[in-house]
C-alpha atoms as a PDB file:
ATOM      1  CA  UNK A   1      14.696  -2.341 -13.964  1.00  0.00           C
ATOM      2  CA  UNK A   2      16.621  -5.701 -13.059  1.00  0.00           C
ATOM      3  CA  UNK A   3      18.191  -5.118  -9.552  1.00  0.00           C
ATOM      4  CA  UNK A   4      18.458  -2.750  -6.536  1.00  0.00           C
ATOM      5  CA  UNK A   5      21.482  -0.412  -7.970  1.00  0.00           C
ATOM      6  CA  UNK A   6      19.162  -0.107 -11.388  1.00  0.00           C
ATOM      7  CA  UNK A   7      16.300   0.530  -9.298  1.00  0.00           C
ATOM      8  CA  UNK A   8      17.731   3.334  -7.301  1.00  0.00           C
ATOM      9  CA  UNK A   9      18.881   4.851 -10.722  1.00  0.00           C
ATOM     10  CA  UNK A  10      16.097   4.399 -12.868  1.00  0.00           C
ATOM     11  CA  UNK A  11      13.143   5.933  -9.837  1.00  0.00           C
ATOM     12  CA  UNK A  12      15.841   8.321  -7.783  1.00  0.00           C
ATOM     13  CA  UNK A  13      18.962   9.038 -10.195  1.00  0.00           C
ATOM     14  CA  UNK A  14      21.118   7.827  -7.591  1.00  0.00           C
ATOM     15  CA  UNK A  15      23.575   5.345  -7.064  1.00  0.00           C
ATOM     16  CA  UNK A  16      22.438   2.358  -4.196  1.00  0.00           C
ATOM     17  CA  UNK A  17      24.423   3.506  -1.692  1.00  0.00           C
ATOM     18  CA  UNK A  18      23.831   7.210  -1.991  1.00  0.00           C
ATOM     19  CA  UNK A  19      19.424   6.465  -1.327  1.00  0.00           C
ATOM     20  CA  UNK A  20      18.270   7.071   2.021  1.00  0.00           C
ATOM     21  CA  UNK A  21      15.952   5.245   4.489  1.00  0.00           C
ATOM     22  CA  UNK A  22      12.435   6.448   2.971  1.00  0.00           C
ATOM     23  CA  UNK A  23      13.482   5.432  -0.686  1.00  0.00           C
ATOM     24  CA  UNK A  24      15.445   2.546  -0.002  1.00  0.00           C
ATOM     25  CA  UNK A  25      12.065   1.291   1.585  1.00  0.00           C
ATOM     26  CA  UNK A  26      10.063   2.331  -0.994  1.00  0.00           C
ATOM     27  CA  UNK A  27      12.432   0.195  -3.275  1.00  0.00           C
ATOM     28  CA  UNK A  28      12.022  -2.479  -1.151  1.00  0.00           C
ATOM     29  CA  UNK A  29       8.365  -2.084  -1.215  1.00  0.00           C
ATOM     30  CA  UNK A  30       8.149  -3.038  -5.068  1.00  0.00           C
ATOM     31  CA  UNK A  31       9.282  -6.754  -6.030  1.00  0.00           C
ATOM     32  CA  UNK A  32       5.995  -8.369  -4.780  1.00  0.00           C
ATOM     33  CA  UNK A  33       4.958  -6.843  -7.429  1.00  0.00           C
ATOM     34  CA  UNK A  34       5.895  -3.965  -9.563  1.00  0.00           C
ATOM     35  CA  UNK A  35       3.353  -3.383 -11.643  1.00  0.00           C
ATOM     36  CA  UNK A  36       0.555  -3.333  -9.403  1.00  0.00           C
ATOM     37  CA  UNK A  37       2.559  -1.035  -6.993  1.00  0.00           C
ATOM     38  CA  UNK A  38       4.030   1.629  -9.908  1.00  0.00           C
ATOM     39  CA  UNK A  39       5.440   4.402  -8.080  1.00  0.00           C
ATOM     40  CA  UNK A  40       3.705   6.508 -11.369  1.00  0.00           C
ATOM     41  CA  UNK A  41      -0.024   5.446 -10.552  1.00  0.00           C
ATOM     42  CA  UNK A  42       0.290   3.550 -13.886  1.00  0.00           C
ATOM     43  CA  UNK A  43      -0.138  -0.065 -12.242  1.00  0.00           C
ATOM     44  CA  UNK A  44      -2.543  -2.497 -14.131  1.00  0.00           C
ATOM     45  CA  UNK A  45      -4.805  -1.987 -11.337  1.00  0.00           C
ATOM     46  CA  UNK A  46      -5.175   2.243 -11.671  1.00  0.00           C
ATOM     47  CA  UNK A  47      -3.369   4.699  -9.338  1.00  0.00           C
ATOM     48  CA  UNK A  48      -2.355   2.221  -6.498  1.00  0.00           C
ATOM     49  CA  UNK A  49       0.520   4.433  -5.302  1.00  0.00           C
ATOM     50  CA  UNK A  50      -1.490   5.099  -1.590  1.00  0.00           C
ATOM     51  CA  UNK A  51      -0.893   0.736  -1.531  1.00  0.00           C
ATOM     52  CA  UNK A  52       2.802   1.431  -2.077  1.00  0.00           C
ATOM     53  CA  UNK A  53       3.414   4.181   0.229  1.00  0.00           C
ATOM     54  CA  UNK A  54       1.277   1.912   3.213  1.00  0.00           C
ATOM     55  CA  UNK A  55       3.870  -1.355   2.341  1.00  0.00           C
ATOM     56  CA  UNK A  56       6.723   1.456   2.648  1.00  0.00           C
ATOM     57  CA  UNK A  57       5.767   2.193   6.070  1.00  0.00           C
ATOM     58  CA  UNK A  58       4.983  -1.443   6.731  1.00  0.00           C
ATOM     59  CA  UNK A  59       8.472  -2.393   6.043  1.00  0.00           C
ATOM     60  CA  UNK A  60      10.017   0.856   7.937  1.00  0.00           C
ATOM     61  CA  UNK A  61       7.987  -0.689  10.977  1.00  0.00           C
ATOM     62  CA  UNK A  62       9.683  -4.002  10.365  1.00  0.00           C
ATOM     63  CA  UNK A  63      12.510  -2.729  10.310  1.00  0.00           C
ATOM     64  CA  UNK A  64      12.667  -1.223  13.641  1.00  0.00           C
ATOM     65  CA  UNK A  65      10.771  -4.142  15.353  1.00  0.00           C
ATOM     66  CA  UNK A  66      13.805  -6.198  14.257  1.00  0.00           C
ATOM     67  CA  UNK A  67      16.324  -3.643  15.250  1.00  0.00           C
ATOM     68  CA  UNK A  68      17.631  -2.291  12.243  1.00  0.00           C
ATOM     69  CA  UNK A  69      16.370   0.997  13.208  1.00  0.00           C
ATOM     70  CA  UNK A  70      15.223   2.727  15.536  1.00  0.00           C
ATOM     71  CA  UNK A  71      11.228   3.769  15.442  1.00  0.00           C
ATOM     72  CA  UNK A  72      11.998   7.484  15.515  1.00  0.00           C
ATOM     73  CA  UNK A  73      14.293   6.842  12.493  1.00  0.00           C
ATOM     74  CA  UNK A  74      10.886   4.941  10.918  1.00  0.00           C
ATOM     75  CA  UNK A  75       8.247   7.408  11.870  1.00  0.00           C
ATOM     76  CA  UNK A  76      10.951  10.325  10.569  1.00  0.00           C
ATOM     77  CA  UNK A  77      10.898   8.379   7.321  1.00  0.00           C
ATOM     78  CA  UNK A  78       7.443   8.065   7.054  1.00  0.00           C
ATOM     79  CA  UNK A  79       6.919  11.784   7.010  1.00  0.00           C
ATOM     80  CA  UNK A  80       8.987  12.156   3.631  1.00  0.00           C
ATOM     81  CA  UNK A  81       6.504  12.090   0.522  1.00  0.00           C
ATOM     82  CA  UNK A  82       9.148  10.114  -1.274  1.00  0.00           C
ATOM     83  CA  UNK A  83       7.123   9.978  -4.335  1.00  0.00           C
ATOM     84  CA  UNK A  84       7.943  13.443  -5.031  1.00  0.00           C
ATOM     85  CA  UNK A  85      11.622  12.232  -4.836  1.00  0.00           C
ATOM     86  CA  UNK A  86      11.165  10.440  -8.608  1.00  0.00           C
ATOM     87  CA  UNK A  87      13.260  10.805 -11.172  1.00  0.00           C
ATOM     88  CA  UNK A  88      10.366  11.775 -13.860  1.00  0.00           C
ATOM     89  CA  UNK A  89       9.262   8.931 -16.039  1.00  0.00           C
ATOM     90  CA  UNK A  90       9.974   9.465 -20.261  1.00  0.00           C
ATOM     91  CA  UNK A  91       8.444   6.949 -22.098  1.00  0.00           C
ATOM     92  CA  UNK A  92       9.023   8.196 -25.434  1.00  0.00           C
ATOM     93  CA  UNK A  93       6.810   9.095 -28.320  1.00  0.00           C
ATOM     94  CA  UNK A  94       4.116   6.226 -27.917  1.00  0.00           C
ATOM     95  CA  UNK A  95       0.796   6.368 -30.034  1.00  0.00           C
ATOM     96  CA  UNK A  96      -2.318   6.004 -27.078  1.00  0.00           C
ATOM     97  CA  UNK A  97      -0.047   5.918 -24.437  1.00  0.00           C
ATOM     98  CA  UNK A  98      -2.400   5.324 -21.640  1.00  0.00           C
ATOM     99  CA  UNK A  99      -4.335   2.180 -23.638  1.00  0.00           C
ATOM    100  CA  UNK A 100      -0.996   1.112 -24.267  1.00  0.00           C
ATOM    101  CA  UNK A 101      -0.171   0.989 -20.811  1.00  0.00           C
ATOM    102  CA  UNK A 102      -3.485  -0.382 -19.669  1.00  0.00           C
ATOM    103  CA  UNK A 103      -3.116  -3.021 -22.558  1.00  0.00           C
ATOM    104  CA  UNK A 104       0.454  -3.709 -21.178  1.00  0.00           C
ATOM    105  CA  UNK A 105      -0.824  -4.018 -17.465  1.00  0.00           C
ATOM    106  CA  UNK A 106      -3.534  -6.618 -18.240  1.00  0.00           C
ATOM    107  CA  UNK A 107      -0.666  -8.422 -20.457  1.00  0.00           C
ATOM    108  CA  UNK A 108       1.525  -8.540 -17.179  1.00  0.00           C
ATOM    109  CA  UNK A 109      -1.155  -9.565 -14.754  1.00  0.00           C
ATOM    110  CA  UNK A 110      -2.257 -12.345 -17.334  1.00  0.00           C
ATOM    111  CA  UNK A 111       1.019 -13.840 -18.443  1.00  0.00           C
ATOM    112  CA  UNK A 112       3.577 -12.608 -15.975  1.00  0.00           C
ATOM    113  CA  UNK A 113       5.737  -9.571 -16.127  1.00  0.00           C
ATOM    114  CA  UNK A 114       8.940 -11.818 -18.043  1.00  0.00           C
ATOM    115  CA  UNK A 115       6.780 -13.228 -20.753  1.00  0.00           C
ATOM    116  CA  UNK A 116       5.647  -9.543 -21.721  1.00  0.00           C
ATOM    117  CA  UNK A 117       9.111  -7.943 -21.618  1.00  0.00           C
ATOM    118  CA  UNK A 118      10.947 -10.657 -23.452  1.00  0.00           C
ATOM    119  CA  UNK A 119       8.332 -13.048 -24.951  1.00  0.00           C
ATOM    120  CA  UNK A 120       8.308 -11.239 -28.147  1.00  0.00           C
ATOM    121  CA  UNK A 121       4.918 -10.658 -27.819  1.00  0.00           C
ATOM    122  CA  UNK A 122       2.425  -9.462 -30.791  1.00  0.00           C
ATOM    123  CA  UNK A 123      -1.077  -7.651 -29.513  1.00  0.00           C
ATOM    124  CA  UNK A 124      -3.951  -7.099 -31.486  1.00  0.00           C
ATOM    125  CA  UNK A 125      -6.269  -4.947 -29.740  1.00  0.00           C
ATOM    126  CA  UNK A 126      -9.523  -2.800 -30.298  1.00  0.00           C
ATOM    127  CA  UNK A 127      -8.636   0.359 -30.206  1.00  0.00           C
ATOM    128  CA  UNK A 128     -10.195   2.696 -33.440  1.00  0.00           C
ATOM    129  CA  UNK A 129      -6.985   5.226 -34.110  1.00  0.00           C
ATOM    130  CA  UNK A 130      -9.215   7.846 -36.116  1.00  0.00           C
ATOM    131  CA  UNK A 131     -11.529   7.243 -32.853  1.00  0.00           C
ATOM    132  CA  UNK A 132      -8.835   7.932 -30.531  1.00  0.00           C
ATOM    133  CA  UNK A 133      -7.458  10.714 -32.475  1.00  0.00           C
ATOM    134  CA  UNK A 134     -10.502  12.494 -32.320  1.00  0.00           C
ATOM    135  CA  UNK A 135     -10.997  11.701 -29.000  1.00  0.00           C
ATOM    136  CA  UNK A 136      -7.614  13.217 -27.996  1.00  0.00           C
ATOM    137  CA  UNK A 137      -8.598  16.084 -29.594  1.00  0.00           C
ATOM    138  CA  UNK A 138     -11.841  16.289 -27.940  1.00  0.00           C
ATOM    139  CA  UNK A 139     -10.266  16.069 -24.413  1.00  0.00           C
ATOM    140  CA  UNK A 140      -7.267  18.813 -25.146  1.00  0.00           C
ATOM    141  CA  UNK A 141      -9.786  21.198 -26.591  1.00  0.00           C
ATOM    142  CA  UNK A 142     -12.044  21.069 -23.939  1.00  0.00           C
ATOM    143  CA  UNK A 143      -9.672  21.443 -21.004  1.00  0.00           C
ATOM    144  CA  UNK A 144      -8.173  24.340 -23.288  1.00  0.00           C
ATOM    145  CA  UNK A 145     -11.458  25.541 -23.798  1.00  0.00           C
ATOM    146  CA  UNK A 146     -13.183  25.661 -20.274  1.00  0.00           C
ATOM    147  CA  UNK A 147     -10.576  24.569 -18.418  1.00  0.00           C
ATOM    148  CA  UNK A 148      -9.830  27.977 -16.602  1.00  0.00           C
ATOM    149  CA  UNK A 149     -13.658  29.570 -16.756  1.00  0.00           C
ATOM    150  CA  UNK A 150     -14.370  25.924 -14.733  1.00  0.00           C
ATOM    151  CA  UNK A 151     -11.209  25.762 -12.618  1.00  0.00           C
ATOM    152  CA  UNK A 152      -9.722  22.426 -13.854  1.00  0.00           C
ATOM    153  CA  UNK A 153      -6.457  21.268 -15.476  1.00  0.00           C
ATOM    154  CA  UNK A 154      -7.114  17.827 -16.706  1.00  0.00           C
ATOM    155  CA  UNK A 155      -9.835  15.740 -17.776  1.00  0.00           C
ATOM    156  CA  UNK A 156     -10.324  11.720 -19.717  1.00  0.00           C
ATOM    157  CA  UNK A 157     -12.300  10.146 -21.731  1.00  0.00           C
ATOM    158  CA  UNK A 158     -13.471   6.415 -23.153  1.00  0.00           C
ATOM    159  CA  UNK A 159     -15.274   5.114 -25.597  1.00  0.00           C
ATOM    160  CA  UNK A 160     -16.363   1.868 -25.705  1.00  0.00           C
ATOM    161  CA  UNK A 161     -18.617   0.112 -28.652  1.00  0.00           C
ATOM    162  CA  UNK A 162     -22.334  -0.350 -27.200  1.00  0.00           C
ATOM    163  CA  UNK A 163     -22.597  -3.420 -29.216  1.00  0.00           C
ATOM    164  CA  UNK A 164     -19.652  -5.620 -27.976  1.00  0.00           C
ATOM    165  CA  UNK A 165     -18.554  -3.559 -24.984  1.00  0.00           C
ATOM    166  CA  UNK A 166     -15.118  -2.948 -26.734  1.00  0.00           C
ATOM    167  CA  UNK A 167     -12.774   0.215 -26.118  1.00  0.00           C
ATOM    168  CA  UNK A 168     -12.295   2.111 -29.120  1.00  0.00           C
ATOM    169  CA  UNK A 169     -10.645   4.936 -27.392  1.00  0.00           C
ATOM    170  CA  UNK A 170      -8.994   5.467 -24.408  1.00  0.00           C
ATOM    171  CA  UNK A 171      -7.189   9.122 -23.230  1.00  0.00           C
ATOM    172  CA  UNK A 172      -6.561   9.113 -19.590  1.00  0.00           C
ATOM    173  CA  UNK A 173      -5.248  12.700 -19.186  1.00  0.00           C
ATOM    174  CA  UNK A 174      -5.210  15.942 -21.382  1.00  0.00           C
ATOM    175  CA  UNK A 175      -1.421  14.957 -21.446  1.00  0.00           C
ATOM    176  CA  UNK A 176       0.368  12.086 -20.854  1.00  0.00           C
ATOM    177  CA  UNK A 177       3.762  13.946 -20.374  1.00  0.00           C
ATOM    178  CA  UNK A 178       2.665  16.771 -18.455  1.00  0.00           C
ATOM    179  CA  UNK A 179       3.949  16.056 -14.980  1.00  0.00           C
ATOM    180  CA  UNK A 180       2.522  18.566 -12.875  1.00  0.00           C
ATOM    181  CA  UNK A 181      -1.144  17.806 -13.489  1.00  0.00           C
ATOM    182  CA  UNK A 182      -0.672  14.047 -12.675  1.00  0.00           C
ATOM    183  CA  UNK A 183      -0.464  13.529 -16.207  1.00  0.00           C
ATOM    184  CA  UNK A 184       0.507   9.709 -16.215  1.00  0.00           C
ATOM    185  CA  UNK A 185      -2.493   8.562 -13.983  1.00  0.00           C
ATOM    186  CA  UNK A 186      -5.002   7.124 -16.490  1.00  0.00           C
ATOM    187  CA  UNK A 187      -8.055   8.438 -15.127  1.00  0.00           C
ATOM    188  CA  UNK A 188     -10.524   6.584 -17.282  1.00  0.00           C
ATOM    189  CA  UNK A 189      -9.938   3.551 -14.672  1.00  0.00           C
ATOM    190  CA  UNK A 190      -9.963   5.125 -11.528  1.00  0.00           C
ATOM    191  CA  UNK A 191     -12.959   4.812  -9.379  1.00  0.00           C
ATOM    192  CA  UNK A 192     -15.093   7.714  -9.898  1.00  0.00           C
ATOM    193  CA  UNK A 193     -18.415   9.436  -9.053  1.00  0.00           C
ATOM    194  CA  UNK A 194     -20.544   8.158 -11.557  1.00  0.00           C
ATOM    195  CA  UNK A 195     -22.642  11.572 -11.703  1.00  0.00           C
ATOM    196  CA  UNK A 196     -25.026  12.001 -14.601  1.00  0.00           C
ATOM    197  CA  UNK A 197     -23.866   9.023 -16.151  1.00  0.00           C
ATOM    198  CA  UNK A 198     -26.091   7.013 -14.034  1.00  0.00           C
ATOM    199  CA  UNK A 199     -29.166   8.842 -14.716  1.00  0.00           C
ATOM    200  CA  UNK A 200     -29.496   6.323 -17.962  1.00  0.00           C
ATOM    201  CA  UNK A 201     -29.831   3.359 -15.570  1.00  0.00           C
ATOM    202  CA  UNK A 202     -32.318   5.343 -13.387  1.00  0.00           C
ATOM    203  CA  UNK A 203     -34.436   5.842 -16.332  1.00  0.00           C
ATOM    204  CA  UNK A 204     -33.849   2.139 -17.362  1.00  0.00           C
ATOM    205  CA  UNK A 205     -35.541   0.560 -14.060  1.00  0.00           C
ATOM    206  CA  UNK A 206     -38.404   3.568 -14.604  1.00  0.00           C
ATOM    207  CA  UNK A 207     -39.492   1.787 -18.179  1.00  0.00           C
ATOM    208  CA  UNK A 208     -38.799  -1.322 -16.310  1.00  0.00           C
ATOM    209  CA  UNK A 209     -41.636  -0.219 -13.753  1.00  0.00           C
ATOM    210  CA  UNK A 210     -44.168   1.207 -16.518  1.00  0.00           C
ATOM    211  CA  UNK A 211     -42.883   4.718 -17.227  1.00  0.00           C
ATOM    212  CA  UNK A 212     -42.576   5.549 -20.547  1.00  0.00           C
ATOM    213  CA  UNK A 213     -40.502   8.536 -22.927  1.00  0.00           C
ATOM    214  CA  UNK A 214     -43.567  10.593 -22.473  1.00  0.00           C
ATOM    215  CA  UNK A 215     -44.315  10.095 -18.835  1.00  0.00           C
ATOM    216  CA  UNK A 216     -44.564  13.789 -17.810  1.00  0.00           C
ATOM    217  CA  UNK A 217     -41.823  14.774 -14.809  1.00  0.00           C
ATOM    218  CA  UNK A 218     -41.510  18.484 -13.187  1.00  0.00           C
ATOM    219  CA  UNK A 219     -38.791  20.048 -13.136  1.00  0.00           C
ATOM    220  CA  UNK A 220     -39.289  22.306 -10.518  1.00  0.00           C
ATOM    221  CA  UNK A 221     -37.214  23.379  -7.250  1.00  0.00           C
ATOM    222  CA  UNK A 222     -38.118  20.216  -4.858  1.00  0.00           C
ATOM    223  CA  UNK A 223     -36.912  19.278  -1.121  1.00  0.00           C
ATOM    224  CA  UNK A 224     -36.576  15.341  -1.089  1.00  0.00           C
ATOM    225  CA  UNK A 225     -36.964  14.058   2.177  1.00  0.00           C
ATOM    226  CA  UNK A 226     -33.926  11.281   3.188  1.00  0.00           C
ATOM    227  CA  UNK A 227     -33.828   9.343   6.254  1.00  0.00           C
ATOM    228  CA  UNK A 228     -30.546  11.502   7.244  1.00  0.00           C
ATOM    229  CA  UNK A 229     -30.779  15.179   6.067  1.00  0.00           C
ATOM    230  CA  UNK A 230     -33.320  16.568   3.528  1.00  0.00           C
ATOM    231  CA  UNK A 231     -32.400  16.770  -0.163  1.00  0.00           C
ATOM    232  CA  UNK A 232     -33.139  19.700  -2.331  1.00  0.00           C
ATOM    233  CA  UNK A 233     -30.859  19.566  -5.905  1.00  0.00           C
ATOM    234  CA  UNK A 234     -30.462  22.259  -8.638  1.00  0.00           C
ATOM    235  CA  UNK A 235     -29.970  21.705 -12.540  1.00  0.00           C
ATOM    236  CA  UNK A 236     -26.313  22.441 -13.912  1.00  0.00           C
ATOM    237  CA  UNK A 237     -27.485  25.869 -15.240  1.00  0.00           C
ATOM    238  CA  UNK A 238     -29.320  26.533 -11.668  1.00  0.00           C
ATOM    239  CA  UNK A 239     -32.607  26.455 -13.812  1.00  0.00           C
ATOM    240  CA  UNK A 240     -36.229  25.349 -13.980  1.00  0.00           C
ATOM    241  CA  UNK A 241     -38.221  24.026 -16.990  1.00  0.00           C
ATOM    242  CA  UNK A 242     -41.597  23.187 -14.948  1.00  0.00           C
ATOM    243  CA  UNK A 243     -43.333  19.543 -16.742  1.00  0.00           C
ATOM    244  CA  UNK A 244     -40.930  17.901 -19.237  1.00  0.00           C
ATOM    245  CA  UNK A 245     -41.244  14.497 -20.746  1.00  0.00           C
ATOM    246  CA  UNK A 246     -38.424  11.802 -19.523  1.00  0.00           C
ATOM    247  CA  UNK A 247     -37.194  12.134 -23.458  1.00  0.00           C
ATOM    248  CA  UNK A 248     -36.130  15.851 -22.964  1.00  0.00           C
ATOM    249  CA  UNK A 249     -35.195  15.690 -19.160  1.00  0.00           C
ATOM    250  CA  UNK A 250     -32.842  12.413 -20.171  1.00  0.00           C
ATOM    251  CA  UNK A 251     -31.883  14.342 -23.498  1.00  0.00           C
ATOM    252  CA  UNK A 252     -30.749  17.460 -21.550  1.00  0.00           C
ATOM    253  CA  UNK A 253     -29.485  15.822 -18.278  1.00  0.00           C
ATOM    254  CA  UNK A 254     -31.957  17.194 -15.941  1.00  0.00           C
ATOM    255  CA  UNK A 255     -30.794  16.966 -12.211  1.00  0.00           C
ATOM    256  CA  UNK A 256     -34.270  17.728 -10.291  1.00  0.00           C
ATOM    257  CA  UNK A 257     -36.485  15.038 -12.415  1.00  0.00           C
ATOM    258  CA  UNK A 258     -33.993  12.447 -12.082  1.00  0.00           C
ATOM    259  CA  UNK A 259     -33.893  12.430  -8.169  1.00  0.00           C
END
């Protein structure tokens, strides 16, 4: 979007002069840089939309330090989510639209955002279509699947090749297009929780330290004392299995013998 009337057409589907204080910040907000700030959580950094909504109000507060408003007519702007003022954002029909993206964004933050647009680029990446296909698949049938019994809408997934650390597939959403569950935000590169995917790592430094497959763990209700507040975990199925090797408490993702 080259300019300030584009701008206010392409995010609000509005004309320049029609926007009003909140957006016409939030426009403001995003030449520095506009693909780092995407108003869609699709900047090459991940979801950096709470960045763009704290340079909004930055500028707001500018504006009424150097008179151009008033600070009631800032804070009153502040209050309006503008992001759910977008116009919604159609791509098209785009094969691994999320690694596309995420290819895109590290093409923009390498070479600059007018080399990628009109450089007439040509990207070879490592992305394994039968992978990602079946990958797709794996994440739509398994929000489908569980989805409701578990009480979630959306869920991502990425594979990357253990020998060369290369992505193979990427699906950051059950559905790229689907607007009310945040759809757009490629969650395979937000930040978070690791949860049981650490518990490779912990087992890792325990062979480091002598343990071995066979060293015998229990898996048995235990309160773990912590320097704050005591620490007693449960299994995902709320169950006990008594002494298991590491091998089967790894294999089945034991909670209890991992702590």
């Amino acid at each position: 979007l080259y300019g300030v009337e584009s701008a206010a057409q392409g995010y609000f589907g509005k004309s320049v002069r029609d926007v009003t204080l909140d957006e016409a910040a939030l426009l403001a907000a995003l030449p520095q840089s506009p693909d780092v700030y995407n108003p869609y959580g699709m900047g090459s950094r991940g979801d950096n939309r709470n960045l763009l909504v704290g340079r909004q109000h930055t500028i707001l507060d500018a504006m009424a330090e150097q008179g151009y408003i008033s600070q009631e007519e800032a804070d009153a702007a502040k209050e309006v989510d503008t992001l759910e003022k977008l116009v919604p954002k159609r791509i098209g029909s785009i094969k691994a639209p999320h690694f596309v993206m995420y290819v895109r964004s590290l093409l923009v933050e390498t070479y600059g955002q007018r080399l990628v647009e009109t450089g007439g680029l040509k990207v070879i990446t490592t992305l394994d279509w039968r992978l990602q296909q079946e990958a797709e698949s794996a994440v739509w049938n398994g929000v489908s699947d569980r989805g409701e019994q578990y009480g979630f809408s959306n869920a991502a997934l990425v594979a990357i090749g253990p020998k060369d650390g290369h992505v193979l597939a990427m699906v950051g959403s059950k559905d790229f297009f689907d607007e009310e569950n945040d759809g757009q935000v490629n969650v395979t590169i937000r930040p978070r929780q690791p949860g049981s995917s650490f518990k490779p790592f912990v087992y890792t430094a325990g062979f480091m330290r002598g343990y071995t497959p066979d060293t015998t763990l229990w898996d048995v209700k235990t309160q773990f004392k912590t320097d704050t507040r005591n620490y007693s975990p449960n299994n995902y199925d709320l169950g006990e299995r008594g002494p298991v090797s590491i091998r089967m408490a790894l294999q089945g993702s034991l909670n209890i013998p991992a702590v």
